[in-house]
N, C-alpha and C. Protein backbone atom coordinates (compact mmCIF):
# COMPACT_ATOMS: atom_id res chain seq x y z
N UNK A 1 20.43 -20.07 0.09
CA UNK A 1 19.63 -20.51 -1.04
C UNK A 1 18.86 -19.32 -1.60
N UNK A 2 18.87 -19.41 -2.61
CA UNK A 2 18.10 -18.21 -3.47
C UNK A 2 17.06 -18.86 -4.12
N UNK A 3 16.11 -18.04 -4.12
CA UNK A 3 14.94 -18.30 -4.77
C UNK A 3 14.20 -17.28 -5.78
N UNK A 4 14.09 -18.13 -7.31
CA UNK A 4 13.93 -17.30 -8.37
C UNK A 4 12.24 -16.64 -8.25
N UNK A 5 11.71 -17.51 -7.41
CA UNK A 5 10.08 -17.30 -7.16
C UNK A 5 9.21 -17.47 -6.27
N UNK A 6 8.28 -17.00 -5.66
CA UNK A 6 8.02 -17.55 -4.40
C UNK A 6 6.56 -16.84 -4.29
N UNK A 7 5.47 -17.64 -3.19
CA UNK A 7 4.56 -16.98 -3.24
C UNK A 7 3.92 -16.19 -1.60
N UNK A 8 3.30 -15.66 -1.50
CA UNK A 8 3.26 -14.92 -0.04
C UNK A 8 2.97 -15.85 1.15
N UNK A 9 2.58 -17.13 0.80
CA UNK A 9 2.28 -17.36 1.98
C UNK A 9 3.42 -18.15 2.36
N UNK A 10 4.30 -18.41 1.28
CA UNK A 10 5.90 -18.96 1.57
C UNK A 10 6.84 -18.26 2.15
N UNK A 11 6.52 -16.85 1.54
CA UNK A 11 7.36 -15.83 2.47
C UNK A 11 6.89 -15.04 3.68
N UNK A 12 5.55 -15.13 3.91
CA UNK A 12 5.19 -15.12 5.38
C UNK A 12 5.96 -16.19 6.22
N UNK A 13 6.10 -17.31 5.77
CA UNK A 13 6.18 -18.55 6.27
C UNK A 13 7.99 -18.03 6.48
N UNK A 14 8.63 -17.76 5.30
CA UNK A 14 9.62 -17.68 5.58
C UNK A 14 10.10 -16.54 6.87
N UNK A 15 9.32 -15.77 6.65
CA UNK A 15 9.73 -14.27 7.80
C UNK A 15 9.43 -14.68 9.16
N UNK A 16 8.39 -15.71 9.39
CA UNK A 16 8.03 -15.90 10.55
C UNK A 16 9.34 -16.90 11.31
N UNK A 17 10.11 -17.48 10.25
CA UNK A 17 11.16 -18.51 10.73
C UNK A 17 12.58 -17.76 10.52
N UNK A 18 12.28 -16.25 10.59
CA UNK A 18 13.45 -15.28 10.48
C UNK A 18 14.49 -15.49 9.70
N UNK A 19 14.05 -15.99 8.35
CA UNK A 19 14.78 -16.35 7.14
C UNK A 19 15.51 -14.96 6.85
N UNK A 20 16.89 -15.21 6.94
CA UNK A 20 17.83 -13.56 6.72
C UNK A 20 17.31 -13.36 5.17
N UNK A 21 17.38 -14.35 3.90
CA UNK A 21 16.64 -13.13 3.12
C UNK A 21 16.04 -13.10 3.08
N UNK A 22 14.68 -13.25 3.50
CA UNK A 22 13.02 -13.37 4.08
C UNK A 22 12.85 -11.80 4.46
N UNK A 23 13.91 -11.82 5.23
CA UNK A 23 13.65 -10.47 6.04
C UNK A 23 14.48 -9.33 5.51
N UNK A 24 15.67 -9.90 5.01
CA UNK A 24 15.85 -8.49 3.63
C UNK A 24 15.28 -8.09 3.28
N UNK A 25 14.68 -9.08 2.22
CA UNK A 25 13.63 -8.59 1.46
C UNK A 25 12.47 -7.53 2.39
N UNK A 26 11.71 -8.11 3.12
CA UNK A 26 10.65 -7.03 4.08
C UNK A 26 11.40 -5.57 4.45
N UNK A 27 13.17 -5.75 4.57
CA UNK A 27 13.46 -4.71 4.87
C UNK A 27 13.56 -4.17 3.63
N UNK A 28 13.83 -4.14 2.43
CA UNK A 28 13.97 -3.83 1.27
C UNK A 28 13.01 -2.69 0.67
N UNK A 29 11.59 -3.95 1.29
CA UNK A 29 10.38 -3.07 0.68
C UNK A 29 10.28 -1.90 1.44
N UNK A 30 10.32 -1.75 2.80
CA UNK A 30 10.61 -0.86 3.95
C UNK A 30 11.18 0.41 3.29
N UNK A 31 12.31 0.26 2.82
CA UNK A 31 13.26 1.48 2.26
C UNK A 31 12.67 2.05 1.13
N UNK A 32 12.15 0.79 0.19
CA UNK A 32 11.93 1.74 -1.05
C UNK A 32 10.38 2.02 -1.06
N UNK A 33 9.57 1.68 0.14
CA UNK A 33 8.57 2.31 0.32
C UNK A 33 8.41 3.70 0.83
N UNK A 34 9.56 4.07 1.52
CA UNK A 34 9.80 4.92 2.29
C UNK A 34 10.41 5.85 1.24
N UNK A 35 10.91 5.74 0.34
CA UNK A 35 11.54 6.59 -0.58
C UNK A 35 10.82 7.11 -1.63
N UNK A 36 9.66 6.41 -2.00
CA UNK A 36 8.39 6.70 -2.97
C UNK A 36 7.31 7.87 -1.98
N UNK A 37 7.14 7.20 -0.93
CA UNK A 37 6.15 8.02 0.18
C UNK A 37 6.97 9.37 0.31
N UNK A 38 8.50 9.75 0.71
CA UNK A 38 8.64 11.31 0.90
C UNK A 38 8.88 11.43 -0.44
N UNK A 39 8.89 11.12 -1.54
CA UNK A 39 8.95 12.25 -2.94
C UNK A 39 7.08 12.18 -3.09
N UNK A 40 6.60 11.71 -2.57
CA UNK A 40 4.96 12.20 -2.43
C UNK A 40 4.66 12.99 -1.58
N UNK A 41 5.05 13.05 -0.17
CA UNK A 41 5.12 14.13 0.75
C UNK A 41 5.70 15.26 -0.21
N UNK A 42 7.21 15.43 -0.62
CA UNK A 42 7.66 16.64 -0.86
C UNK A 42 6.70 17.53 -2.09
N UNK A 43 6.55 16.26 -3.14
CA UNK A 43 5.66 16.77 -4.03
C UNK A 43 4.16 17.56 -3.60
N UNK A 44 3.22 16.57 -3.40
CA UNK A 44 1.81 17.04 -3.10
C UNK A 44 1.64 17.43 -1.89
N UNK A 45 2.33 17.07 -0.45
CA UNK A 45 1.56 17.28 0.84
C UNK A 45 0.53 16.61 1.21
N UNK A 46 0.66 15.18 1.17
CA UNK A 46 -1.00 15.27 1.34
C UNK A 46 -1.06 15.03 2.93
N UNK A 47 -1.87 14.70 3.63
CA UNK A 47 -2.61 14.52 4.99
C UNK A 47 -2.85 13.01 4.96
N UNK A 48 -3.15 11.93 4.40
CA UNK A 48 -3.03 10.50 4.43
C UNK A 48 -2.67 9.82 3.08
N UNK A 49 -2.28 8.86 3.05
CA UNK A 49 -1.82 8.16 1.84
C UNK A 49 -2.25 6.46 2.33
N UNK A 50 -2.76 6.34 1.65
CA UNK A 50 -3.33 4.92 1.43
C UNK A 50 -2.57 3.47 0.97
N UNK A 51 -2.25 2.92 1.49
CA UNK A 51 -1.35 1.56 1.01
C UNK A 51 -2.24 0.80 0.81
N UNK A 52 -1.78 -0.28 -0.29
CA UNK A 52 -2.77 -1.18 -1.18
C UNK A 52 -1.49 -2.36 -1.36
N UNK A 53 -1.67 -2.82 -0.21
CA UNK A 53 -0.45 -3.92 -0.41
C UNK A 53 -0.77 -5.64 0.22
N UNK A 54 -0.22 -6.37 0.10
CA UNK A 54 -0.31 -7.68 0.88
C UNK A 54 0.45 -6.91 2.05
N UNK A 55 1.64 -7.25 1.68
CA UNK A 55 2.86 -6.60 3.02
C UNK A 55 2.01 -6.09 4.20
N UNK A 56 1.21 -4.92 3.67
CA UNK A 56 0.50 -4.08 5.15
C UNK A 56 -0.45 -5.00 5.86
N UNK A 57 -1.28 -6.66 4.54
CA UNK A 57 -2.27 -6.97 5.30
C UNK A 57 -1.58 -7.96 6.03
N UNK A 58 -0.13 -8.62 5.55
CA UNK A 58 0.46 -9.94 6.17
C UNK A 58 1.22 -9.54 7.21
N UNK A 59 2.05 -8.25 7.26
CA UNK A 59 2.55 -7.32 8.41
C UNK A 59 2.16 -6.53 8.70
N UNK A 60 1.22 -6.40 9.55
CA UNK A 60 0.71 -4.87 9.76
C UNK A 60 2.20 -4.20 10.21
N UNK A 61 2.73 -4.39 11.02
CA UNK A 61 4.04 -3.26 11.77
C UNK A 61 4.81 -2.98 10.06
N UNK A 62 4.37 -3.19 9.03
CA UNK A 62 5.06 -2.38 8.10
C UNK A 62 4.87 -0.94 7.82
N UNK A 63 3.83 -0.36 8.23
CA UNK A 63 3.46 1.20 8.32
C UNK A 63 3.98 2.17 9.26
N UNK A 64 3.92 0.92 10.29
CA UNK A 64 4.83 1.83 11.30
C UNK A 64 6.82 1.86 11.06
N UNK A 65 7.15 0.75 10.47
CA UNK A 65 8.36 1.10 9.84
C UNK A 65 8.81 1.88 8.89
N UNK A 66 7.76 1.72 7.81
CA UNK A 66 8.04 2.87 6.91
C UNK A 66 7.77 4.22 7.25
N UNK A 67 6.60 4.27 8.31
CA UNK A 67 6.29 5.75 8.91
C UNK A 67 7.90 6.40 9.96
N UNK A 68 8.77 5.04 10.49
CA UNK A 68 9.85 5.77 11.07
C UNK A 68 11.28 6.06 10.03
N UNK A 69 10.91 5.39 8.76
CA UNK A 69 12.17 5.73 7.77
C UNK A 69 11.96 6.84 6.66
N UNK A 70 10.60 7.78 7.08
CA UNK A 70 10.65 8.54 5.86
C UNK A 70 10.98 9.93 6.68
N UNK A 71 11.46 10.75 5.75
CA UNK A 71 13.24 11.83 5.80
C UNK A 71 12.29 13.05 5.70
N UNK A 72 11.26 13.69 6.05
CA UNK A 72 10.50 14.64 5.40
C UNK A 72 10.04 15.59 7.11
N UNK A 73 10.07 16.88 6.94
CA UNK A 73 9.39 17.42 8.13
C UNK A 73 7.97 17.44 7.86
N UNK A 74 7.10 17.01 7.03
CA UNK A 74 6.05 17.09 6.37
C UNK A 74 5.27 15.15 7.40
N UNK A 75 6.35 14.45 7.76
CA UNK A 75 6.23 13.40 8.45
C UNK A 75 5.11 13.37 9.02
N UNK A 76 4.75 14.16 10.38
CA UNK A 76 4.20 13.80 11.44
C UNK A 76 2.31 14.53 10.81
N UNK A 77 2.96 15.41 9.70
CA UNK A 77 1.34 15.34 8.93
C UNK A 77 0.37 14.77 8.81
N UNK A 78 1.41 14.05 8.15
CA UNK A 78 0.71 12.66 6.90
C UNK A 78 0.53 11.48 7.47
N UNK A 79 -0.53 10.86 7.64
CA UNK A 79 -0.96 9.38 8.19
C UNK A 79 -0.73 8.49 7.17
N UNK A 80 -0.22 7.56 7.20
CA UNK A 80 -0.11 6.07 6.29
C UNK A 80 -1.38 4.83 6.99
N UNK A 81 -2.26 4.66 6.13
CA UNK A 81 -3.46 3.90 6.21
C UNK A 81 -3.34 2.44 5.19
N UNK A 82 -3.39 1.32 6.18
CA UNK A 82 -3.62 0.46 5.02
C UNK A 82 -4.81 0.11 4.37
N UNK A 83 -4.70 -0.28 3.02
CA UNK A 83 -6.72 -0.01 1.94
C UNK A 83 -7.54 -1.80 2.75
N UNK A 84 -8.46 -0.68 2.89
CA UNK A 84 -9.39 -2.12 3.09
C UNK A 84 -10.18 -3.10 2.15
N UNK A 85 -9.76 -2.49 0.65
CA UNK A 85 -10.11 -2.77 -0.44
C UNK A 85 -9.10 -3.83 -1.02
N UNK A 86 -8.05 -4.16 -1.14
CA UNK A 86 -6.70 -4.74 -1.22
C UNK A 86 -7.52 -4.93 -3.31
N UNK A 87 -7.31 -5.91 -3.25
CA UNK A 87 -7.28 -6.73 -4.64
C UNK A 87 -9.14 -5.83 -5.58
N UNK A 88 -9.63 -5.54 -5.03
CA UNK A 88 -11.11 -4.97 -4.87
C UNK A 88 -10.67 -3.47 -5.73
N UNK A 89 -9.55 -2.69 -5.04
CA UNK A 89 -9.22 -1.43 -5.82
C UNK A 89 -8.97 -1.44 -7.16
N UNK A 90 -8.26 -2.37 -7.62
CA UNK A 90 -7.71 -2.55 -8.72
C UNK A 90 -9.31 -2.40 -9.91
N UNK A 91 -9.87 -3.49 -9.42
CA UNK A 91 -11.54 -3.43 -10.34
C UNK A 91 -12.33 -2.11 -10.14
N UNK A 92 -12.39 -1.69 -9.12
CA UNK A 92 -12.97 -0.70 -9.22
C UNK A 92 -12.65 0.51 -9.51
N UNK A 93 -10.94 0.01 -9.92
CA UNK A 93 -10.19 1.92 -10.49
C UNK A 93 -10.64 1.65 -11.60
N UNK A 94 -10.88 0.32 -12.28
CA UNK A 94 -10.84 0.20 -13.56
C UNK A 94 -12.25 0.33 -14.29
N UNK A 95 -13.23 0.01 -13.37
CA UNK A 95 -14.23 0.05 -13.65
C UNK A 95 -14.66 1.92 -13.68
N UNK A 96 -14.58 2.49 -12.79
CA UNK A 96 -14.60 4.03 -12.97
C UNK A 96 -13.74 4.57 -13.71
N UNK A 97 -12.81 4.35 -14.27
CA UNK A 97 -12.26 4.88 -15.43
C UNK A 97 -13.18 4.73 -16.73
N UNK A 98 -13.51 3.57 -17.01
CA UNK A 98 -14.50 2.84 -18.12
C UNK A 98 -16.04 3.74 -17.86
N UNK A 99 -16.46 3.91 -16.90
CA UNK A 99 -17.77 4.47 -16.60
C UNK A 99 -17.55 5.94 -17.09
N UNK A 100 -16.65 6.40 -16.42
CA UNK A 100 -16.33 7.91 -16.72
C UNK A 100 -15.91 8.36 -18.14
N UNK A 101 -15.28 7.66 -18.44
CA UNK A 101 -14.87 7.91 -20.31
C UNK A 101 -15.60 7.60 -21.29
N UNK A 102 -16.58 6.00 -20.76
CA UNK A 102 -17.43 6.25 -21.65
C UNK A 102 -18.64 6.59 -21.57
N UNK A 103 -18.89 6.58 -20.43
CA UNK A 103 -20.77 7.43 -19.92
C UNK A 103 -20.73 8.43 -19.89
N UNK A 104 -19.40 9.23 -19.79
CA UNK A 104 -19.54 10.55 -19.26
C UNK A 104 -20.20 11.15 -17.78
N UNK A 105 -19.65 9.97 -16.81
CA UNK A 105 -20.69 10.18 -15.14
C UNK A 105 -18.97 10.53 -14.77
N UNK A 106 -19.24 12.01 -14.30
CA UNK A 106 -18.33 12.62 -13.32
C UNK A 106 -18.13 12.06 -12.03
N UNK A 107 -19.01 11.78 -11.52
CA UNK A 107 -18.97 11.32 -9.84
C UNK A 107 -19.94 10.12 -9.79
N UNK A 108 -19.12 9.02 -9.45
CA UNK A 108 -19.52 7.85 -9.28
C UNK A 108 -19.61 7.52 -7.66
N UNK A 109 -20.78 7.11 -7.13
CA UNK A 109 -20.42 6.60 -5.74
C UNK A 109 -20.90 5.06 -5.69
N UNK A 110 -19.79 4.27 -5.32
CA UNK A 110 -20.38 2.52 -5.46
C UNK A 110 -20.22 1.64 -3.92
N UNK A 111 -20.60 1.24 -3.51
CA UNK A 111 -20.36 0.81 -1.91
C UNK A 111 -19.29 -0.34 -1.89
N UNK A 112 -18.46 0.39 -1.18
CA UNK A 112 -17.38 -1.08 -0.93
C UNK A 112 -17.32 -1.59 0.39
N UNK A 113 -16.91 -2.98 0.94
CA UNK A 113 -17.47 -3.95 1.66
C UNK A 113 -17.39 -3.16 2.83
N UNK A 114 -16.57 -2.00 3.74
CA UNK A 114 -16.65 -1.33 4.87
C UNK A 114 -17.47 -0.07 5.18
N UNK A 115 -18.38 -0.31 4.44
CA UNK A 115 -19.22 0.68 4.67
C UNK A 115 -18.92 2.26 3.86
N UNK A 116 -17.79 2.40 3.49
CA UNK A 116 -17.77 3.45 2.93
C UNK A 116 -18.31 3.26 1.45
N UNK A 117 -18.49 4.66 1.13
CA UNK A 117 -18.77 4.64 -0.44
C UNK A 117 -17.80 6.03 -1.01
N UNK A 118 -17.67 6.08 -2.15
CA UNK A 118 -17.43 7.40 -3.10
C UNK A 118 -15.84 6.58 -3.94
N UNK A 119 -15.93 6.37 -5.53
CA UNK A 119 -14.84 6.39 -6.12
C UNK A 119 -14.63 7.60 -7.16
């Protein structure tokens, strides 16, 4: 059965009952997460990269899968972190974009719910 639409807690529901395309799909995202993350390794280098996903908060073992499918010697560098901000980032990229373009405030620091601050 195929399904034109579906919502996360249907496809949690489905993965947990090892629905083969339930779990395509999870493997799916796996690959082409993994394929976005080393053309960011090869490009910039960085030292951690931040995921902003459901996937990481409904599976955590998705970081560690995508951390064993990416192709880069730059690998064992770079940490993959999931955001503790999830739905929260989105407002507040948007909101510091808006502050910065039109206030003209270079460095904004605003507290988000884990104690950290700085956007």
């Amino acid at each position: 059965m195929k399904l034109e639409k579906t919502d996360i807690d249907a496809f949690v529901a489905a993965c947990s009952r090892q629905e083969p395309q339930a779990l395509a799909l999870l493997d799916e995202f796996v690959r082409y997460m993994a394929i976005g993350i080393n053309n960011l390794l090869n490009t910039f280098n960085p030292d951690i990269i931040v995921i902003n996903s459901s996937f990481t908060t409904y599976f955590p073992e998705v970081l560690e899968r995508i951390q064993e499918h990416l192709r880069n010697r730059m690998r064992p560098y770079c940490r993959l972190v999931p955001s503790g901000l999830q739905d929260t980032s989105i407002l507040l990229g948007a909101a510091c974009v808006c502050i910065r373009n039109f206030l003209g405030v270079s460095h904004l620091n605003l507290p988000v719910k884990s104690g950290e601050t700085g956007v």
